[in-house]
Protein backbone atom coordinates (compact mmCIF):
# COMPACT_ATOMS: atom_id res chain seq x y z
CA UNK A 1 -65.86 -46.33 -112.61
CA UNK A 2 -68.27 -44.38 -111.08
CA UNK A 3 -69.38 -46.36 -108.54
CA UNK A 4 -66.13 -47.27 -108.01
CA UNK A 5 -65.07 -43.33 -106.88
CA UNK A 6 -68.10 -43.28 -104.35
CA UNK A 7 -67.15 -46.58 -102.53
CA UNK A 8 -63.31 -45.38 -102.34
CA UNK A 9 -65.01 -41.81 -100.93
CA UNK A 10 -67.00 -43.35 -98.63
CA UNK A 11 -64.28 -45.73 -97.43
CA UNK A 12 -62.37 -42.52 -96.72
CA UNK A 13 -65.12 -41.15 -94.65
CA UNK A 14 -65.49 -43.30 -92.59
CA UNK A 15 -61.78 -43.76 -91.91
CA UNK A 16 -61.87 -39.80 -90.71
CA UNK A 17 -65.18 -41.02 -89.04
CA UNK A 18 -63.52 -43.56 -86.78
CA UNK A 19 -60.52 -40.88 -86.30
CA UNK A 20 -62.87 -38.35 -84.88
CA UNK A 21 -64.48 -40.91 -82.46
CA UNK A 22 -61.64 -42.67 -81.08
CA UNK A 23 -60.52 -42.52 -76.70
CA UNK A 24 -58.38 -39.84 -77.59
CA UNK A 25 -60.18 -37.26 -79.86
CA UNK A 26 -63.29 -38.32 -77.36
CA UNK A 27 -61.31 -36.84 -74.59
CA UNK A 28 -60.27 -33.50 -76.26
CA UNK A 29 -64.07 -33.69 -77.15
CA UNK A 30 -65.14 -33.66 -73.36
CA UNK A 31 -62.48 -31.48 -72.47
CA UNK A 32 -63.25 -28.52 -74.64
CA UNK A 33 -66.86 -29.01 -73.66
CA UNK A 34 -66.64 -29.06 -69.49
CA UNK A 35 -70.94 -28.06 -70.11
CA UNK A 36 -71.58 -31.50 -71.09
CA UNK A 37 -69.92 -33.80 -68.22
CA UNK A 38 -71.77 -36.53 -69.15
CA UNK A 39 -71.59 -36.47 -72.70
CA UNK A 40 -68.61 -38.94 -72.46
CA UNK A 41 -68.69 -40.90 -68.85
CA UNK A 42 -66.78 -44.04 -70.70
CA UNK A 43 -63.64 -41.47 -70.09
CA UNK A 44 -63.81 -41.33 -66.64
CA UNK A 45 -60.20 -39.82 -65.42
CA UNK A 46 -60.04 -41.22 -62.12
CA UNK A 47 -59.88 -37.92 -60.57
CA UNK A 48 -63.44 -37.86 -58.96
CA UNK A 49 -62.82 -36.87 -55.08
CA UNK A 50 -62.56 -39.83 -52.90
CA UNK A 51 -65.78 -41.10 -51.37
CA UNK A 52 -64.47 -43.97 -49.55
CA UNK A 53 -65.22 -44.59 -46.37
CA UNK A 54 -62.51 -42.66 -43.77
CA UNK A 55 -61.28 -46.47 -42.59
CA UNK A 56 -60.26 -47.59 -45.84
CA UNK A 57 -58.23 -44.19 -47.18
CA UNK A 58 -54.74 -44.44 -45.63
CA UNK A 59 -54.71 -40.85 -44.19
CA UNK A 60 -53.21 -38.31 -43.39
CA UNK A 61 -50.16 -38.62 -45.57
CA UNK A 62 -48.54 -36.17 -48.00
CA UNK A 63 -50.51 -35.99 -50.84
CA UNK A 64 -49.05 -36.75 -54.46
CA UNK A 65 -50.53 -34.98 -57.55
CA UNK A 66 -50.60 -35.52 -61.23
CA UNK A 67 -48.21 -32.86 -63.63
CA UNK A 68 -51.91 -31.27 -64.32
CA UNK A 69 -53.12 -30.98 -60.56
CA UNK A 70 -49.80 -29.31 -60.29
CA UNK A 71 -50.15 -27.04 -62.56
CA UNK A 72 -53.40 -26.15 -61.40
CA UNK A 73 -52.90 -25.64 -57.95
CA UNK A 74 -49.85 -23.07 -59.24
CA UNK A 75 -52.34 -21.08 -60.59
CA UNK A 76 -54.20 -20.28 -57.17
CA UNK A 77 -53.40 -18.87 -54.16
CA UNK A 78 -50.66 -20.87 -51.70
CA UNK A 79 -52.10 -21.12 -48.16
CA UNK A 80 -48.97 -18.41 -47.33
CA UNK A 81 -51.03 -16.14 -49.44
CA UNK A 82 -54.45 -17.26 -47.94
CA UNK A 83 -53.19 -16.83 -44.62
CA UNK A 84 -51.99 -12.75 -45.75
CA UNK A 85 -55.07 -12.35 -47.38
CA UNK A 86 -57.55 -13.64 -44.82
CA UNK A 87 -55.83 -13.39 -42.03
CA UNK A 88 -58.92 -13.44 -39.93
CA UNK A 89 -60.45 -16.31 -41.33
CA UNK A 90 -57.69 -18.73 -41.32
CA UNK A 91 -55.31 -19.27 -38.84
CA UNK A 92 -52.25 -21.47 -37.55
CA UNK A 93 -51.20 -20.05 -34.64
CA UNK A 94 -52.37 -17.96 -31.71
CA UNK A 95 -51.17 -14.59 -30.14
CA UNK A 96 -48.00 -15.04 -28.83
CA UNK A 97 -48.75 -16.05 -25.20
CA UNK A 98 -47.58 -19.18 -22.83
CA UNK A 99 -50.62 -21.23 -24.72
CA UNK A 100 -50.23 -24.03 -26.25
CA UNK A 101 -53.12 -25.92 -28.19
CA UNK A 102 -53.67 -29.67 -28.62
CA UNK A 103 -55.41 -30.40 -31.56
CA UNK A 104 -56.40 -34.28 -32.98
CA UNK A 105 -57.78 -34.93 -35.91
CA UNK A 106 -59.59 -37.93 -38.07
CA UNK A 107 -61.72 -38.71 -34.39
CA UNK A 108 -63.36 -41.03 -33.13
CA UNK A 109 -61.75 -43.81 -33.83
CA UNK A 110 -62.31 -46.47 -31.17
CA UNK A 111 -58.84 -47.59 -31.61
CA UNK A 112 -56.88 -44.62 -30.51
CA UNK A 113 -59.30 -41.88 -29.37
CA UNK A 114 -60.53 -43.47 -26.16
CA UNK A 115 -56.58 -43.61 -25.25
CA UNK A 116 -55.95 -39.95 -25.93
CA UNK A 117 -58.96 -39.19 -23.71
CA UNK A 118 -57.80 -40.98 -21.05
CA UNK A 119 -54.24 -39.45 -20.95
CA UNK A 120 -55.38 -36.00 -21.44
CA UNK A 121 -58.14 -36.68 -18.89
CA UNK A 122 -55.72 -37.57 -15.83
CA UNK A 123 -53.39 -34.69 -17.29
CA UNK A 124 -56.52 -32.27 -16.83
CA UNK A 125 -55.99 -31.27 -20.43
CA UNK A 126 -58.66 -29.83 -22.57
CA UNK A 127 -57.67 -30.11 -26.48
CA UNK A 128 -59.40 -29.66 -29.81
CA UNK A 129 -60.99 -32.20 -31.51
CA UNK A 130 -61.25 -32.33 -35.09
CA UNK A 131 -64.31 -34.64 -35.62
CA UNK A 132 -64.88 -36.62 -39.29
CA UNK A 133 -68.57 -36.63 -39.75
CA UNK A 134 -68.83 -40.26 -41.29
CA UNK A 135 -67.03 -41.66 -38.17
CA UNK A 136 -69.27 -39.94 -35.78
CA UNK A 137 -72.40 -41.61 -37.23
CA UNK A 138 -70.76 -44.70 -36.44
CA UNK A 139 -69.29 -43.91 -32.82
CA UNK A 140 -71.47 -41.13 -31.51
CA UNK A 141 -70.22 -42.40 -28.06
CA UNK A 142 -66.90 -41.20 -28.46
CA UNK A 143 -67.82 -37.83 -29.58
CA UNK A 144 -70.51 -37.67 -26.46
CA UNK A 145 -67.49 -38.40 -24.39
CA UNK A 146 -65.08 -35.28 -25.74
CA UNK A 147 -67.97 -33.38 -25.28
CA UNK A 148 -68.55 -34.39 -21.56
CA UNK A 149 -64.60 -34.10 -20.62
CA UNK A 150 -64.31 -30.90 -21.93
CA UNK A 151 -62.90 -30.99 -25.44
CA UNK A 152 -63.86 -28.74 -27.92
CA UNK A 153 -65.68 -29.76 -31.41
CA UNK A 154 -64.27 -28.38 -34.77
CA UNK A 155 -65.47 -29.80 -38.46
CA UNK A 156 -63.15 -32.35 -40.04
CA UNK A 157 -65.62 -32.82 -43.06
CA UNK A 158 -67.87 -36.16 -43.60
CA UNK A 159 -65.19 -38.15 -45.44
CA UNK A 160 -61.73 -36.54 -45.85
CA UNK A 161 -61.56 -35.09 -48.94
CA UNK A 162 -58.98 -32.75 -50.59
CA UNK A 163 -61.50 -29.81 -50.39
CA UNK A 164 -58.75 -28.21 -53.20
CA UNK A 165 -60.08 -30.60 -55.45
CA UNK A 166 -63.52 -30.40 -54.92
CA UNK A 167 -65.87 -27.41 -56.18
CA UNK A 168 -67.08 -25.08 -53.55
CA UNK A 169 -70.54 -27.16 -53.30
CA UNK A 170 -69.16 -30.02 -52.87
CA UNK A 171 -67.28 -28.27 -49.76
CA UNK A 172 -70.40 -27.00 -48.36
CA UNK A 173 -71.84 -30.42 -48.39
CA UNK A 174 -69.05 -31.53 -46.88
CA UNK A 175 -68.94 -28.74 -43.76
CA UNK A 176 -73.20 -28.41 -43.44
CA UNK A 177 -73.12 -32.33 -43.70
CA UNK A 178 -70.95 -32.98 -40.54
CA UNK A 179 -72.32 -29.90 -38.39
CA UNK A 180 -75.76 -31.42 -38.45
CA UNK A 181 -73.95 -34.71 -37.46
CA UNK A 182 -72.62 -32.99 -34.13
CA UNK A 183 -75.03 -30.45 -33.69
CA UNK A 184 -77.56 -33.70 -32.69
CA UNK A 185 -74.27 -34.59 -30.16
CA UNK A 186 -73.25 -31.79 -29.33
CA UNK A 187 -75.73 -28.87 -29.04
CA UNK A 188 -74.24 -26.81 -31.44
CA UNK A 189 -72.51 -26.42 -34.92
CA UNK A 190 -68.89 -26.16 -34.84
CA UNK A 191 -67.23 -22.62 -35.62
CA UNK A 192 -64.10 -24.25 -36.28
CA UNK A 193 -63.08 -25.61 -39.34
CA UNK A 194 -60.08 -28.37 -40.39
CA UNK A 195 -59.16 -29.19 -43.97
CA UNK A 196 -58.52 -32.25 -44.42
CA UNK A 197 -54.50 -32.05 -45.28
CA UNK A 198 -54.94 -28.22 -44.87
CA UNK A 199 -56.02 -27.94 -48.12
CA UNK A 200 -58.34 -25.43 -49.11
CA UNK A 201 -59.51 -23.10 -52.21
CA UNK A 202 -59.74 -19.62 -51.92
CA UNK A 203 -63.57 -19.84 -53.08
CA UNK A 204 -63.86 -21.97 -50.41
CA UNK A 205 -62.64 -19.57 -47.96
CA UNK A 206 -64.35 -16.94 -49.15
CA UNK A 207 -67.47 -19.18 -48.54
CA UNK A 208 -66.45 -19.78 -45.16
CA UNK A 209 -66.10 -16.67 -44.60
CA UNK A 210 -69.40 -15.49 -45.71
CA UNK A 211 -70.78 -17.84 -43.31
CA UNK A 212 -69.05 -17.30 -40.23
CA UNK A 213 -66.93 -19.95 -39.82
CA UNK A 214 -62.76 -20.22 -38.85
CA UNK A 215 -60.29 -22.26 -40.36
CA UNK A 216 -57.65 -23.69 -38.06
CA UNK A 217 -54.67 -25.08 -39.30
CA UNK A 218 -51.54 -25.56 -37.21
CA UNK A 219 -47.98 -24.38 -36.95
CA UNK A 220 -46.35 -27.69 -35.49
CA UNK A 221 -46.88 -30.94 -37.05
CA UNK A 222 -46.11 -34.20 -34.96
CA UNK A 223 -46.17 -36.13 -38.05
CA UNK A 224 -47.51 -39.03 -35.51
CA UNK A 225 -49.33 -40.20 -38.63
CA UNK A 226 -45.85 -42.01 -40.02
CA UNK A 227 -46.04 -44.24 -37.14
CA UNK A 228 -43.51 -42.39 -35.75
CA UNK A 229 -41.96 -43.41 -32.12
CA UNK A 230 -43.08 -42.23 -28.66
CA UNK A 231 -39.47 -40.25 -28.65
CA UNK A 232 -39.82 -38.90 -32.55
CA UNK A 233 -43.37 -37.53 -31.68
CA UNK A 234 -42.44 -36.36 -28.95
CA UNK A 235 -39.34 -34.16 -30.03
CA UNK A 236 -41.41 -33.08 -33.11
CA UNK A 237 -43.47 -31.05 -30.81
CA UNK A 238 -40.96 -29.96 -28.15
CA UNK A 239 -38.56 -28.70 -30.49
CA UNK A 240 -40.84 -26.41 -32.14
CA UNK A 241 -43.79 -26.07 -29.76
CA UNK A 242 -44.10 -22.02 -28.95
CA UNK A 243 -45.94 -19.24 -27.57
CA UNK A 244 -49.64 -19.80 -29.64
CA UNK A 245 -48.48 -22.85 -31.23
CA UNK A 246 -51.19 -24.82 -32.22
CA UNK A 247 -49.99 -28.25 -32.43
CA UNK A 248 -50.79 -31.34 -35.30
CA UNK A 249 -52.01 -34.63 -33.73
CA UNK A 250 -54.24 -37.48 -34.91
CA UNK A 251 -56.54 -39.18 -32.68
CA UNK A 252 -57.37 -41.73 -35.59
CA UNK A 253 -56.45 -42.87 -38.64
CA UNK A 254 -56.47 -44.67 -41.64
CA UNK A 255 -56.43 -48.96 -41.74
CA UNK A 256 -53.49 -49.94 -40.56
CA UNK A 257 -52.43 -47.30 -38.97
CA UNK A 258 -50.13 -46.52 -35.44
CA UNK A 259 -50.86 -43.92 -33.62
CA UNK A 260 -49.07 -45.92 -30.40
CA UNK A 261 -46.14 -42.58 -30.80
CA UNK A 262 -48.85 -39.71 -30.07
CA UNK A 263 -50.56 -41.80 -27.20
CA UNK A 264 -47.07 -42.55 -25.58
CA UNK A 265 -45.55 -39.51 -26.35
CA UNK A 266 -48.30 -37.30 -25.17
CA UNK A 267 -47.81 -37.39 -21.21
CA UNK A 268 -44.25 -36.46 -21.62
CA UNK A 269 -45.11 -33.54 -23.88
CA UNK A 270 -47.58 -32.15 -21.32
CA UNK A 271 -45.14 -31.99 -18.25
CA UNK A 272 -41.94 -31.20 -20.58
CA UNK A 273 -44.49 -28.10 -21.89
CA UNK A 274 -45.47 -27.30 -18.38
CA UNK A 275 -42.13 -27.41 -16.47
CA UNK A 276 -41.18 -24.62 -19.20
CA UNK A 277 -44.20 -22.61 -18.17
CA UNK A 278 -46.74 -23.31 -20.74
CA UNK A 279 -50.92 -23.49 -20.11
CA UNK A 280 -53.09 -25.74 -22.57
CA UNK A 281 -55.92 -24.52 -23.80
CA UNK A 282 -58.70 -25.08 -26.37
CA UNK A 283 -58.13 -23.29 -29.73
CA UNK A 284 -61.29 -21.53 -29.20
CA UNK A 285 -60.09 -20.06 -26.08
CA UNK A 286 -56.48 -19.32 -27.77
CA UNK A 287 -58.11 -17.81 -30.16
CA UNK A 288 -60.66 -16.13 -28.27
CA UNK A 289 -63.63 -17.01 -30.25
CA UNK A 290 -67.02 -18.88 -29.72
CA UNK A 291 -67.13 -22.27 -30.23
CA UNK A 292 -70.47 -21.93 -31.91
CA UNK A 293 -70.44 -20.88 -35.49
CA UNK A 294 -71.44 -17.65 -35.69
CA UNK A 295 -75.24 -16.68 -36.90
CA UNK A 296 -75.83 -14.62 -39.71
CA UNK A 297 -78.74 -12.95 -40.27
């Protein structure tokens, strides 16, 4: 009888044994234990920052989040709030002059890029352009162009992450990463910085800050990256393009994406812009700041 008791007691233990160690108490395991992060790498969430190569994300588009991403990103700073609280370090407009700023982003891409170029070249436009490190290891011809023509260089990061959703190292690698990249093509390390989907952290910032650099957002969004028509782009811009208005373009893109609206669309918005008395400038020379990050010693 005995014996009998122990085997029904251990049967019972390891029952609550199993219990413990199943997915789900696993996960609350690893969760109340963030020190050990790979104490459990069988539960892998899925919500790892994207590495993929730029070509194979389909970006820019809005970006959906999970009901705990959510509630996370509720408990930091909007970019409204950002933008009051550093207002030096992160703009999306300029002083409130006849200036208007072109800005592209996810460049070069040898689809659309050299066609931007070459309208904004017999427009004599200078723009911004928002360079992707990863791309510019593989088209460093491209980015030698901009440079020759004109353009100014800002830091798009390496491979288009949400930087909200990546710690603050993982943002530095991103920004140091990609200023190396164009420092070898362009002579210097961009002051400017992009967020990928302007999404940023306010430890991030603060980093930024620290360092010297300038995040540049924007104020009027083409939203050329739906695929949008040379007549949709072009009234996206023209019916809210201002005084300081730096202005959301893409000069690449993800696979499979049309950028055909923004190339089209762009001569028209340069004379419309013009005929009403507007000059287009580089953001660094809206915002009257070097294009060189600054050195801090």
């Amino acid at each position: 009888m005995k014996s009998l008791q122990i085997s029904r007691y251990l049967l019972i233990l390891a029952i609550v044994c199993f219990c413990l160690l199943s997915p789900a108490s696993a996960g609350e395991l690893a969760a109340a234990h963030p020190e050990f992060p790979g104490l459990f790498p069988q539960l892998d969430s899925g919500t790892r920052p994207v590495t993929a190569p730029i070509e194979d994300q389909a970006i820019p588009a809005g970006s959906s989040r999970s009901a705990s991403q959510s509630q996370k990103r509720a408990e930091t700073l909007t970019l409204s709030q950002l933008l009051r609280k550093y207002p030096e370090t992160i703009k999306t407009q300029g002083p409130r002059r006849k200036h208007i700023a072109l800005t592209f982003d996810d460049v070069p891409d040898p689809r659309f890029t050299p066609q931007v170029l070459d309208v904004l070249r017999r427009h004599h436009v200078h723009a911004t352009f928002f360079v992707v490190g990863s791309r510019a290891e593989k088209h460093p011809d491209l980015v030698a162009r901009m440079i020759k023509e004109g353009h100014a260089i800002g830091n798009h990061s390496y491979n288009h992450p949400k930087f909200g959703e990546i710690s603050v190292n993982a943002f530095r690698t991103q920004i140091i990463r990609t200023e190396n990249i164009i420092n070898t093509m362009a002579g210097y390390k961009p002051r400017l910085i992009r967020p990928p989907y302007g999404d940023i952290s306010e430890q991030q910032l603060k980093w930024a800050k620290v360092h010297g650099y300038k995040l540049v957002n924007w104020n009027v969004d083409s939203l050329d990256w739906k695929g949008l028509s040379k007549s949709q782009v072009r009234n996206n811009i023209i019916t809210h393009a201002g005084k300081g208005s730096i202005i959301l373009q893409h000069g690449g893109g993800g696979r499979g994406s049309n950028l055909r609206g923004t190339i089209q669309a762009l001569p028209e918005v340069i004379n419309i812009m013009r005929k009403r008395g507007y000059t287009f400038v580089t953001v660094p020379q809206m915002l009257q700041v070097s294009k060189e990050k600054e050195v801090r010693k």
